[in-house]
Structures are given as C-alpha cells and as structure tokens.
N, C-alpha and C. Protein backbone atom coordinates (compact mmCIF):
# COMPACT_ATOMS: atom_id res chain seq x y z
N UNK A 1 0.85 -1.18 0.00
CA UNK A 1 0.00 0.00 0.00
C UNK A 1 0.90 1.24 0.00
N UNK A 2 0.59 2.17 -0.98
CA UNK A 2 0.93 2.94 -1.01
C UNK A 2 1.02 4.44 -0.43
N UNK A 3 1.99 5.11 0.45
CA UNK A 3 1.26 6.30 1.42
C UNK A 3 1.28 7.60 0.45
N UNK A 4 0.20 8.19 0.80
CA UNK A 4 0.13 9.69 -0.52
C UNK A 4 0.77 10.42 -0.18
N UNK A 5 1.04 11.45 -1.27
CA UNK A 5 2.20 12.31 -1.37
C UNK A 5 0.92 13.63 -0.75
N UNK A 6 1.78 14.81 -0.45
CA UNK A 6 1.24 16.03 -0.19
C UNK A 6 0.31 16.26 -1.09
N UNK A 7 0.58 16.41 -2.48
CA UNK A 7 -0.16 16.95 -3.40
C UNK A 7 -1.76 16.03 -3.48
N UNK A 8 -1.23 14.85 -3.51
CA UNK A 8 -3.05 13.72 -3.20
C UNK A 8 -3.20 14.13 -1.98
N UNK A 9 -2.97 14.54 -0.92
CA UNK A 9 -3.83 15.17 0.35
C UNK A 9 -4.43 16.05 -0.14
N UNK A 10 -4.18 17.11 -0.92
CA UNK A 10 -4.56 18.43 -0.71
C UNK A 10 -6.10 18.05 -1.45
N UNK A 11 -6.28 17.39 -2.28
CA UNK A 11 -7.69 17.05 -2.91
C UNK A 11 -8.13 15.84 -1.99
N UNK A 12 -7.90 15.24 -1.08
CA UNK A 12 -8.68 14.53 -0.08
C UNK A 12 -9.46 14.62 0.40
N UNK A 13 -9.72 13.88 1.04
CA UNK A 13 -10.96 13.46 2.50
C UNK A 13 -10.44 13.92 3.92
N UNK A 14 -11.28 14.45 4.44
CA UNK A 14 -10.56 14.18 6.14
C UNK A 14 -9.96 12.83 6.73
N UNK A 15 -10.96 11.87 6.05
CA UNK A 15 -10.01 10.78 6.39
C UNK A 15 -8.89 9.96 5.47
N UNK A 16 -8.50 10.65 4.18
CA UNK A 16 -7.11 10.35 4.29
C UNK A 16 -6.55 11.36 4.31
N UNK A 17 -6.63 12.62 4.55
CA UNK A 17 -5.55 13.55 5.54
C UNK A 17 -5.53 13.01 6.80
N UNK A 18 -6.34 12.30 7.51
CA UNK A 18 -6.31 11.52 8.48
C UNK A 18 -4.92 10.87 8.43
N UNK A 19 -5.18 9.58 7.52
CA UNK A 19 -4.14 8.66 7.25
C UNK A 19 -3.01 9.13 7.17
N UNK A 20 -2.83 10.05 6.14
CA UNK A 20 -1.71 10.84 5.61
C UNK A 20 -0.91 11.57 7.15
N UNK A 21 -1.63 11.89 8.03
CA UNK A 21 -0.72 12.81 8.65
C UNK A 21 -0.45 11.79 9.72
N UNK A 22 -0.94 10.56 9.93
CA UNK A 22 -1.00 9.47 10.88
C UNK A 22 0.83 8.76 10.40
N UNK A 23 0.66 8.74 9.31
CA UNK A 23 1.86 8.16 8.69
C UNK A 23 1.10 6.70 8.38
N UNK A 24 -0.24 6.41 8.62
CA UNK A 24 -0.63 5.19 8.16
C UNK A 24 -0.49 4.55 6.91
N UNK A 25 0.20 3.43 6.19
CA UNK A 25 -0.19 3.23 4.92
C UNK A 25 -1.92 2.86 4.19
N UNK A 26 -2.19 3.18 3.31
CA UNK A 26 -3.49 2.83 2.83
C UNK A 26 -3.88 3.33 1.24
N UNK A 27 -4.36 2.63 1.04
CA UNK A 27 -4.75 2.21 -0.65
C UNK A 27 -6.02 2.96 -0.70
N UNK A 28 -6.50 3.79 -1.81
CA UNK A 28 -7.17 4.55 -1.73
C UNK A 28 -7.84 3.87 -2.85
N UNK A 29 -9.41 3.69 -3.07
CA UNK A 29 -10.40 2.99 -4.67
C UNK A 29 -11.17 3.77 -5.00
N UNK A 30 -11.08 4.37 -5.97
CA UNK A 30 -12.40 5.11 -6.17
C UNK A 30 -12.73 4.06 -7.84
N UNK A 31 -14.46 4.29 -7.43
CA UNK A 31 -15.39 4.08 -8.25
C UNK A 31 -16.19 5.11 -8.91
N UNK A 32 -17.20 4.49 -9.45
CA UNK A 32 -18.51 5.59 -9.75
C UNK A 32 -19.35 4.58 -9.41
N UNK A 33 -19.96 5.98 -8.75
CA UNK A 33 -21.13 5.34 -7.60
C UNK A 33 -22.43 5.88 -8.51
N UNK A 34 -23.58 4.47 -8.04
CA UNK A 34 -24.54 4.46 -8.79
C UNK A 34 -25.96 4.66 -8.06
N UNK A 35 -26.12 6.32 -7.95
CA UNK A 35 -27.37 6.36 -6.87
C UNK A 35 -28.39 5.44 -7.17
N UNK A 36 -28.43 4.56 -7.71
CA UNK A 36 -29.80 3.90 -7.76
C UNK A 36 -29.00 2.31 -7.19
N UNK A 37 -28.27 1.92 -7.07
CA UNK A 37 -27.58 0.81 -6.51
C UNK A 37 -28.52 1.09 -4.80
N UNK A 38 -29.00 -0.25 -5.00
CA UNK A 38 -29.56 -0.48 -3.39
C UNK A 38 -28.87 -0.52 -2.33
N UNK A 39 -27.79 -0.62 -2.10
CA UNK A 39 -26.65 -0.92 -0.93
C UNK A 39 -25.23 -0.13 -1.16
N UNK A 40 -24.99 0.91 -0.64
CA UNK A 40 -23.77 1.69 -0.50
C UNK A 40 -22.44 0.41 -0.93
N UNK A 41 -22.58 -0.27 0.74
CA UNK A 41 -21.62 -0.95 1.02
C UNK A 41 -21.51 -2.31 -0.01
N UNK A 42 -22.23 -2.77 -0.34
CA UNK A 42 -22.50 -3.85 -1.20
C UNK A 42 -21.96 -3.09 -3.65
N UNK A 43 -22.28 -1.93 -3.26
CA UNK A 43 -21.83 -1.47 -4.12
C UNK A 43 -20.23 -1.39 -4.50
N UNK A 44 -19.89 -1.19 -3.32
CA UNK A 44 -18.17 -0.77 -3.15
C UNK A 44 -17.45 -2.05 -3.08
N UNK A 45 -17.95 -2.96 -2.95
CA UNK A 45 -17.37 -4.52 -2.85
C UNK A 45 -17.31 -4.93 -4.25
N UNK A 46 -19.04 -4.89 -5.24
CA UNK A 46 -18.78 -5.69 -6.53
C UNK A 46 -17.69 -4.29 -7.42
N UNK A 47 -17.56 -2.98 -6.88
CA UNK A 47 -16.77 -2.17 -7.98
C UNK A 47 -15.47 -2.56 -7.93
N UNK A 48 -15.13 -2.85 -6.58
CA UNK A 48 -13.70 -3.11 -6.49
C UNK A 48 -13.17 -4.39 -6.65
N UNK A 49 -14.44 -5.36 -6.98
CA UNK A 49 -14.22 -6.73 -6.95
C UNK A 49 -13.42 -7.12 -5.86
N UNK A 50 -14.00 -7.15 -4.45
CA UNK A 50 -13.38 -7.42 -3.45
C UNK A 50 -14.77 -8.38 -2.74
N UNK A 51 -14.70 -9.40 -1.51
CA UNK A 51 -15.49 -10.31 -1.09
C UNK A 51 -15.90 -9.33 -0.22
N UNK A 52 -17.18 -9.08 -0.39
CA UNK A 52 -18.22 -8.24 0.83
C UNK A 52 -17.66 -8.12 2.11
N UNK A 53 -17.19 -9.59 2.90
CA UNK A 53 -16.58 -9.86 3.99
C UNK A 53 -15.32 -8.77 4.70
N UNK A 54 -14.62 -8.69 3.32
CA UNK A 54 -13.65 -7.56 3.82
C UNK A 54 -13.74 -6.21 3.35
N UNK A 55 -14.98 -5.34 3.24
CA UNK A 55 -15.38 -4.37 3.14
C UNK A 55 -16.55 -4.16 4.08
N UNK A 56 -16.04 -3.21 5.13
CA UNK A 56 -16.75 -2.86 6.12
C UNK A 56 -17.79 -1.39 5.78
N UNK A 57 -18.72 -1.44 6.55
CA UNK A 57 -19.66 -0.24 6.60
C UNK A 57 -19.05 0.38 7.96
N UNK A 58 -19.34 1.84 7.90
CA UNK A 58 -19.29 2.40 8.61
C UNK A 58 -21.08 3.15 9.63
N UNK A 59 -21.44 2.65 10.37
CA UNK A 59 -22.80 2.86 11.22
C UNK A 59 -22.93 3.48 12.07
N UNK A 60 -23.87 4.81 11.92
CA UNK A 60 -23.63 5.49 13.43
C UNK A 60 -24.57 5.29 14.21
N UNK A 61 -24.99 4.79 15.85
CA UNK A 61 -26.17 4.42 16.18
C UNK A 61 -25.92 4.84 17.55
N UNK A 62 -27.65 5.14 18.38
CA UNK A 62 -27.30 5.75 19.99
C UNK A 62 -27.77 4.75 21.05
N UNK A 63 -25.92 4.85 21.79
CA UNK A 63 -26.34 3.79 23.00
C UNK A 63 -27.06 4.56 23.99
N UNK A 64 -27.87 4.58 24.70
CA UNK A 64 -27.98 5.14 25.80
C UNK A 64 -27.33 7.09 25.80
N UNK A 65 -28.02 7.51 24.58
CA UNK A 65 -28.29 8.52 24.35
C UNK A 65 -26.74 9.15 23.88
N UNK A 66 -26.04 8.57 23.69
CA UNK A 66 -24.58 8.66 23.06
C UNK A 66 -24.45 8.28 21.63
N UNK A 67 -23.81 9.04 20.68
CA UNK A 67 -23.65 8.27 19.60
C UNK A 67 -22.33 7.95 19.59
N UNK A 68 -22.39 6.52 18.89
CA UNK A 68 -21.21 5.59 18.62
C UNK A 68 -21.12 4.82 17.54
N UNK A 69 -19.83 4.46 16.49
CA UNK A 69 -19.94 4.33 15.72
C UNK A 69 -19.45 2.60 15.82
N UNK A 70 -20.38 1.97 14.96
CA UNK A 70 -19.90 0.62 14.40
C UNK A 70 -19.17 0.03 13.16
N UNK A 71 -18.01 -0.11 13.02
CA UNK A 71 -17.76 -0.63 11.82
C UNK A 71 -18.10 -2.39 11.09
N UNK A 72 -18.64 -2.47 10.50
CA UNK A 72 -19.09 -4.19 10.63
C UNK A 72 -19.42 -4.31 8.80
N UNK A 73 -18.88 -5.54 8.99
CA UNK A 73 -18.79 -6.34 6.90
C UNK A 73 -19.93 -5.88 6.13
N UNK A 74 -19.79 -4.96 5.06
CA UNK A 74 -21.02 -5.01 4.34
C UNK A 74 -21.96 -6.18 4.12
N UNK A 75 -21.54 -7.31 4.16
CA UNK A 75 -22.42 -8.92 3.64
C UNK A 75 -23.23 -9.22 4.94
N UNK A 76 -22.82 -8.86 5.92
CA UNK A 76 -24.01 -8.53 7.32
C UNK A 76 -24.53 -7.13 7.59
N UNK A 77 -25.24 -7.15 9.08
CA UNK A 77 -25.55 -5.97 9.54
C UNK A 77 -25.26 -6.37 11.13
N UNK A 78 -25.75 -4.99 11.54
CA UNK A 78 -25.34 -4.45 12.63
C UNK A 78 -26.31 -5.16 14.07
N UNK A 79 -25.48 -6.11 15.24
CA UNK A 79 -26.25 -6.43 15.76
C UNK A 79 -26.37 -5.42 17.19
N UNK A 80 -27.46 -4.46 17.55
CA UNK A 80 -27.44 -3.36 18.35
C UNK A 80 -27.09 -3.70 19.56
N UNK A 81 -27.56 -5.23 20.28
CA UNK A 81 -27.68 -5.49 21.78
C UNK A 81 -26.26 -5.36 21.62
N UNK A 82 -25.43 -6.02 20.77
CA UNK A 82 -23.93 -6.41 21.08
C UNK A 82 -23.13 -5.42 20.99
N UNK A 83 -23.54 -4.25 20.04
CA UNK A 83 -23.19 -3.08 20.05
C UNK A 83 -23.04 -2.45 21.41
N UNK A 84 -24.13 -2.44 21.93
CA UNK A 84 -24.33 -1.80 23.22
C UNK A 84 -23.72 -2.56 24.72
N UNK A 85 -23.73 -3.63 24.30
CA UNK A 85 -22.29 -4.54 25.45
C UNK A 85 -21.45 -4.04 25.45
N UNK A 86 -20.74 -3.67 23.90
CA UNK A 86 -19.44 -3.83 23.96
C UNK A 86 -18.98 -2.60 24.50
N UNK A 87 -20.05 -1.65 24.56
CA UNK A 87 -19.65 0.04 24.85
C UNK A 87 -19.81 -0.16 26.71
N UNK A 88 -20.59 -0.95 26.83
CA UNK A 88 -20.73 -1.07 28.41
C UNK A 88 -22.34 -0.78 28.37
N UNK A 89 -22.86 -0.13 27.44
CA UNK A 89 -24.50 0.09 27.49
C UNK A 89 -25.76 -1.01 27.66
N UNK A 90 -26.57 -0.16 27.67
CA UNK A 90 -27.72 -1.17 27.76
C UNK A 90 -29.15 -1.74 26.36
N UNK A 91 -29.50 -0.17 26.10
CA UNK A 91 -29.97 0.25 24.67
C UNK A 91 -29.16 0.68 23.49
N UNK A 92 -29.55 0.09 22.66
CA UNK A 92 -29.08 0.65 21.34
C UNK A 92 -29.94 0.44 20.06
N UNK A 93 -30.21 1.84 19.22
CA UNK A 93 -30.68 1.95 17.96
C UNK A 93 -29.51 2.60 16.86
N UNK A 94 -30.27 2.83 15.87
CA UNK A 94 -29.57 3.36 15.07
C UNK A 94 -30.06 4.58 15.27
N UNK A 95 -29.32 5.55 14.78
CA UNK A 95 -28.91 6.88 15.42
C UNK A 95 -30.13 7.68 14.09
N UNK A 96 -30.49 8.96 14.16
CA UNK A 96 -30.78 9.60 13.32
C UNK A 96 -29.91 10.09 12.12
N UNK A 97 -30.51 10.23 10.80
CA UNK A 97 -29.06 10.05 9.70
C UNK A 97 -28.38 11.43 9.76
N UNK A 98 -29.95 12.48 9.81
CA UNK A 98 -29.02 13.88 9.91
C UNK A 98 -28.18 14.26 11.46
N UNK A 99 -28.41 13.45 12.17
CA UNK A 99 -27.47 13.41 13.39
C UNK A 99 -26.21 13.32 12.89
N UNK A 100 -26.36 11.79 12.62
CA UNK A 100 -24.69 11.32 12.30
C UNK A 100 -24.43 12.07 11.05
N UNK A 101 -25.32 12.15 10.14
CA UNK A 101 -24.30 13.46 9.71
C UNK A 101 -23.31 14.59 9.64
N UNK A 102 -24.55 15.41 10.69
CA UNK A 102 -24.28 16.52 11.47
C UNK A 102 -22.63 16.34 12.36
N UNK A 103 -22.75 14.62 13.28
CA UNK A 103 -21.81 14.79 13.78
C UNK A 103 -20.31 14.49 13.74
N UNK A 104 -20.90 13.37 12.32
CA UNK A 104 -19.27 12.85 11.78
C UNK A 104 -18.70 14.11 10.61
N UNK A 105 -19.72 14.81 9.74
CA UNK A 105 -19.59 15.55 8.69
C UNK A 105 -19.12 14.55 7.57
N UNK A 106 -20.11 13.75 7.85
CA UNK A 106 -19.92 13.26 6.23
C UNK A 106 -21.28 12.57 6.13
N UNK A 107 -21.46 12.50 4.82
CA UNK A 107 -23.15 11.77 3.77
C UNK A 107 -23.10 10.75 4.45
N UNK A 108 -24.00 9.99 4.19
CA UNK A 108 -25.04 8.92 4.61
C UNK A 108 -24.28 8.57 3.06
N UNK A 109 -23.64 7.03 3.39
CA UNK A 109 -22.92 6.23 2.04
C UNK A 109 -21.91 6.63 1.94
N UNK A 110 -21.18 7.61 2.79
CA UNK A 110 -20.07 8.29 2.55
C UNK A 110 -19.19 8.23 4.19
N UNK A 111 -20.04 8.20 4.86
CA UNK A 111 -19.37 7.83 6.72
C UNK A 111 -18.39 7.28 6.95
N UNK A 112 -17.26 7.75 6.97
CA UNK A 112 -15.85 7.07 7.04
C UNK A 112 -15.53 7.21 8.56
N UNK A 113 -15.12 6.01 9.08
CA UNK A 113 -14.85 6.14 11.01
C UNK A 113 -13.73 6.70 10.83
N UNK A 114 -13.18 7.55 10.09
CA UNK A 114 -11.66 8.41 10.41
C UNK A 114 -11.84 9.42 9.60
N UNK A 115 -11.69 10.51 10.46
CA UNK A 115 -11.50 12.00 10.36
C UNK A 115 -12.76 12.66 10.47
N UNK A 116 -13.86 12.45 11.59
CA UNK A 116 -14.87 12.81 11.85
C UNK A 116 -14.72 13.83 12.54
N UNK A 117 -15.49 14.88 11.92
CA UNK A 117 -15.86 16.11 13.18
C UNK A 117 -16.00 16.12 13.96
N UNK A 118 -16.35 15.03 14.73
CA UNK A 118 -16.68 15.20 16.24
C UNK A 118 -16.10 13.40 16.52
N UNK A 119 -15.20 13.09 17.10
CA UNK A 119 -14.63 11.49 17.35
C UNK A 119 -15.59 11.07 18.12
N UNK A 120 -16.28 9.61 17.65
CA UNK A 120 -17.18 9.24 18.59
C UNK A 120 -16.29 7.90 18.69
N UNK A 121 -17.21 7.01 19.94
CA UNK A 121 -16.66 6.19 20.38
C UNK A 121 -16.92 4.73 18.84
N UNK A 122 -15.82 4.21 19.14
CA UNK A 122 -15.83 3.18 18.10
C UNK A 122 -15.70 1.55 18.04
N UNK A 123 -16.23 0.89 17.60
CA UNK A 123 -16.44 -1.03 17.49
C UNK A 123 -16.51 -0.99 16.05
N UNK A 124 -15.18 -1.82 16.46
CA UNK A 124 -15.04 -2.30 14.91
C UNK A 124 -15.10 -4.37 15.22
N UNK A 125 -15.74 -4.14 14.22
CA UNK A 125 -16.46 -6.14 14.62
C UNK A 125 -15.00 -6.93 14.37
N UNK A 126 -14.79 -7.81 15.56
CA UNK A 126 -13.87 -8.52 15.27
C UNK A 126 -13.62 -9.49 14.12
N UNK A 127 -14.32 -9.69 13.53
CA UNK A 127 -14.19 -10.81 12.01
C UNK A 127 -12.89 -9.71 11.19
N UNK A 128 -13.05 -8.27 10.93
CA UNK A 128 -11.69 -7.85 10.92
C UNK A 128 -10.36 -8.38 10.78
N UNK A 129 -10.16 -8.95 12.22
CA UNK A 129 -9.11 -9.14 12.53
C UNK A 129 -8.11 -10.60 11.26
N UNK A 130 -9.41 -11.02 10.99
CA UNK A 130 -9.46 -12.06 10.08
C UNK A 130 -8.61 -11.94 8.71
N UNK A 131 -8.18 -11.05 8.44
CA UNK A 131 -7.79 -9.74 7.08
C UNK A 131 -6.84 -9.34 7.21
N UNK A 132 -5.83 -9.08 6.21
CA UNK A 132 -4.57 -8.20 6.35
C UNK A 132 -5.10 -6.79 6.20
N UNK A 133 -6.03 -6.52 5.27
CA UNK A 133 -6.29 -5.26 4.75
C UNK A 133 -7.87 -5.30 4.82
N UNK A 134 -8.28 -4.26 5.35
CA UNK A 134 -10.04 -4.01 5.13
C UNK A 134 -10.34 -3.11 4.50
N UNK A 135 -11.31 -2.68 3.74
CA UNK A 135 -11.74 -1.41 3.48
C UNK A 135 -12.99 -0.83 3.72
N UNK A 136 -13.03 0.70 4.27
CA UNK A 136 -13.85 1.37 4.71
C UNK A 136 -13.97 2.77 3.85
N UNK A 137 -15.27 3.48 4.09
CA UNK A 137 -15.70 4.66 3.27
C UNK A 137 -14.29 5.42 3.38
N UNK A 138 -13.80 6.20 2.69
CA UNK A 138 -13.12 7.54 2.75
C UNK A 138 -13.65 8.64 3.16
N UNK A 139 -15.24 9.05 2.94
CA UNK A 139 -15.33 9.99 3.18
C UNK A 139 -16.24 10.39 1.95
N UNK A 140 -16.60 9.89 1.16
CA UNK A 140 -17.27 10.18 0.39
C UNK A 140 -18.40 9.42 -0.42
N UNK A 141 -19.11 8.74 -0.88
CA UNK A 141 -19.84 7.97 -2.15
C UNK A 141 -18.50 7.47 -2.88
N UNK A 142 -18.34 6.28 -3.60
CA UNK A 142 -17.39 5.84 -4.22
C UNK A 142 -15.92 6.50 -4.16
N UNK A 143 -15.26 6.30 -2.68
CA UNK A 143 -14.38 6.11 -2.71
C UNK A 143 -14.40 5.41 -1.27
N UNK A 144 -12.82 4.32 -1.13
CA UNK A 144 -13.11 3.51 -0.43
C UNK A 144 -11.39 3.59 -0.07
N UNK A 145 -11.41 3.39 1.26
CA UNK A 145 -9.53 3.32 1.56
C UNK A 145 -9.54 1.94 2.45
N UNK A 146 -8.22 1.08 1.43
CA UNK A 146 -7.90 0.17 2.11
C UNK A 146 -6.33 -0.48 3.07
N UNK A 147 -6.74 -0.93 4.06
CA UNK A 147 -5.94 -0.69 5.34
C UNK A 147 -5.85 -1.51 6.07
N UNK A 148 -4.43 -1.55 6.85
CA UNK A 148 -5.27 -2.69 7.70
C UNK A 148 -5.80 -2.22 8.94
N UNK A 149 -6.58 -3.66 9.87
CA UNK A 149 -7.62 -3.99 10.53
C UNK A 149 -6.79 -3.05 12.15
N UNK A 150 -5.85 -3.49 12.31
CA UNK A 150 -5.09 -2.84 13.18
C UNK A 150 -4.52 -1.40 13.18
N UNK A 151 -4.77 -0.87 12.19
CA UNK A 151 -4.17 0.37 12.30
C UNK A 151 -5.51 1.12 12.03
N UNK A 152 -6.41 0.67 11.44
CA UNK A 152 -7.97 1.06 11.79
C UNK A 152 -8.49 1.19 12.99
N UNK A 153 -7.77 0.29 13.93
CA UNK A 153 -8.54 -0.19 15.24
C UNK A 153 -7.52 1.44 16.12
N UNK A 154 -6.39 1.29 15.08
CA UNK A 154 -5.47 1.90 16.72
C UNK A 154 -5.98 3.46 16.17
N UNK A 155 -6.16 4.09 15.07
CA UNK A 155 -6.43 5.49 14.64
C UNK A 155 -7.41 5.62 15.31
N UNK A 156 -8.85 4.85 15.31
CA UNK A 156 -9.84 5.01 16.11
C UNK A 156 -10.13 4.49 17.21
N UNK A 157 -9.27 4.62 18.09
CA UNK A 157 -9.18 4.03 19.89
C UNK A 157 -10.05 2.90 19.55
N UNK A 158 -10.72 2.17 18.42
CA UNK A 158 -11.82 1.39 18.33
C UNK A 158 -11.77 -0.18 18.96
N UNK A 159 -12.47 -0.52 20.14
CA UNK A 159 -12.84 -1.39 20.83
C UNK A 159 -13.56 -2.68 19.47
N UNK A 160 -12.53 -3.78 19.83
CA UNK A 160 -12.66 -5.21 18.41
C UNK A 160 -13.69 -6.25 19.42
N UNK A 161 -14.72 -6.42 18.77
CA UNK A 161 -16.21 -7.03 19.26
C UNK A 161 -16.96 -7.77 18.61
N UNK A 162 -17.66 -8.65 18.54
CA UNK A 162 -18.42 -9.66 18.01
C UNK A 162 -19.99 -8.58 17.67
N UNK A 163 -19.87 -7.68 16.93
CA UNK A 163 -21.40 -7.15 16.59
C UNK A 163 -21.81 -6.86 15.48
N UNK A 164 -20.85 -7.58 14.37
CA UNK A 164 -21.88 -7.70 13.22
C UNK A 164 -22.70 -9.17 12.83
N UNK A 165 -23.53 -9.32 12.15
CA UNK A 165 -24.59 -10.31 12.35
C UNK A 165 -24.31 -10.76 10.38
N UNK A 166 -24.46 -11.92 10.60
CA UNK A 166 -24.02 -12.50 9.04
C UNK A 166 -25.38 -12.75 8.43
C-alpha cells in the first residue's frame, strides 16, 4: 500500500488527511457510484471486486443517548444489543441520519470512522481481525480506503467485538 504524497492530500478526504498525517499506509479505490444501486456498502465490494466480507460499513447508532460508531462487513448488519455490550450500554438503535451526519460531517454512504468532526466512540467487529487489509468509506460515495484492521482499530481508539450479524 501505497502512502500519498502532499499533493493527493490536498484534494482529499478528512479521512485520508487523516491517514496521511497518521503516517498510516493505505490504498485509496475510487469508483462511480450508482445512486440507484440499493446498498452503499455492497456497491463498493462488486466495484472493487473485493469479497463483501472484507469491506466494512461504517454505522452510526445511539447507546444510551450517546452516539457511537460501528464498523461491521457489508455482507451482514449491525447487531445493536452487542453493540451496546461492547460500549458497556444497555440500549441501542440506530442513530438519526441527519445526526450522524451533522456529527461525523460526512453523507449517509459516505461515513468514514476516520476523520470525523466530532470522534465518537468506536467497534469495529472482530471478524476484521481475520484480514490483512479491510476497506472502509473515505469519506465520500465511491471512494473507499484500504488498510489494515489494526491500524484502523489503533487510529480510532476502536474497541474489536463480536457485533456484526451474518
């Protein structure tokens, strides 16, 4: 994987100026994204021809009146009780979209768990760990940065948990 030069930051994402100033390595994919494609995450898997499994969604949802973010395999979804264990909580939904909008600053299909406006707390599903390299939103609709599972986990203090659902 290749790390970007200054000049690919300056047309970036927050989250690979993220990467970039982290010194993280990571592979950057862009596609063209097809608003009528039913599934963000399921989109970004057949463009890049990559197995669903190792392309994660990024989910923002409220435990106990906190928002927190889940990262978990596009080819599942998000299981909330386990979500809310793993934070120490009790309840959990999914969050309102213009919330997590509002609070990561990025689209709905575009929610990248790195370089959010406001750092929320983070679970990234252990099946992860399974992977040399995962990939997650950048920050935008068709583009996708890939990385690994550990340096995902350590950029986002993100707590590794059994809460996505196959």
């Amino acid at each position: 994987m290749a790390k970007k030069s200054r000049k690919q930051q300056a047309g970036g994402t927050p989250a690979t100026v993220a990467l970039s100033a982290a010194g993280t390595p990571f592979t950057v994919h862009a596609y063209e994204h097809d608003p009528a494609h039913p599934s963000y995450g399921e989109e970004a898997a057949e463009a890049m021809g990559v197995e669903p499994g190792r392309v994660f969604k990024t989910l923002v949802a409220e435990v106990d009146g906190e928002l927190v973010v889940a990262v978990v395999p596009v080819s599942g979804s998000l299981d909330l009780k386990a979500l809310a264990a793993a934070v120490g909580g009790k309840r959990a939904a999914m969050a309102d979209p213009a919330a997590a909008e509002r609070t990561t600053g990025y689209v709905r299909g575009g929610i990248s768990p790195l370089g959010q406006r406001k750092r929320l707390r983070t679970v990234l599903d252990d099946s992860a760990s399974a992977y040399g390299t995962i990939c997650v939103s950048a920050g935008r609709r068709g583009l996708e940065v890939e990385l690994a599972p550990a340096d995902l986990a350590k950029l986002t203090d993100a707590v590794l948990a059994p809460v996505g659902r196959a």
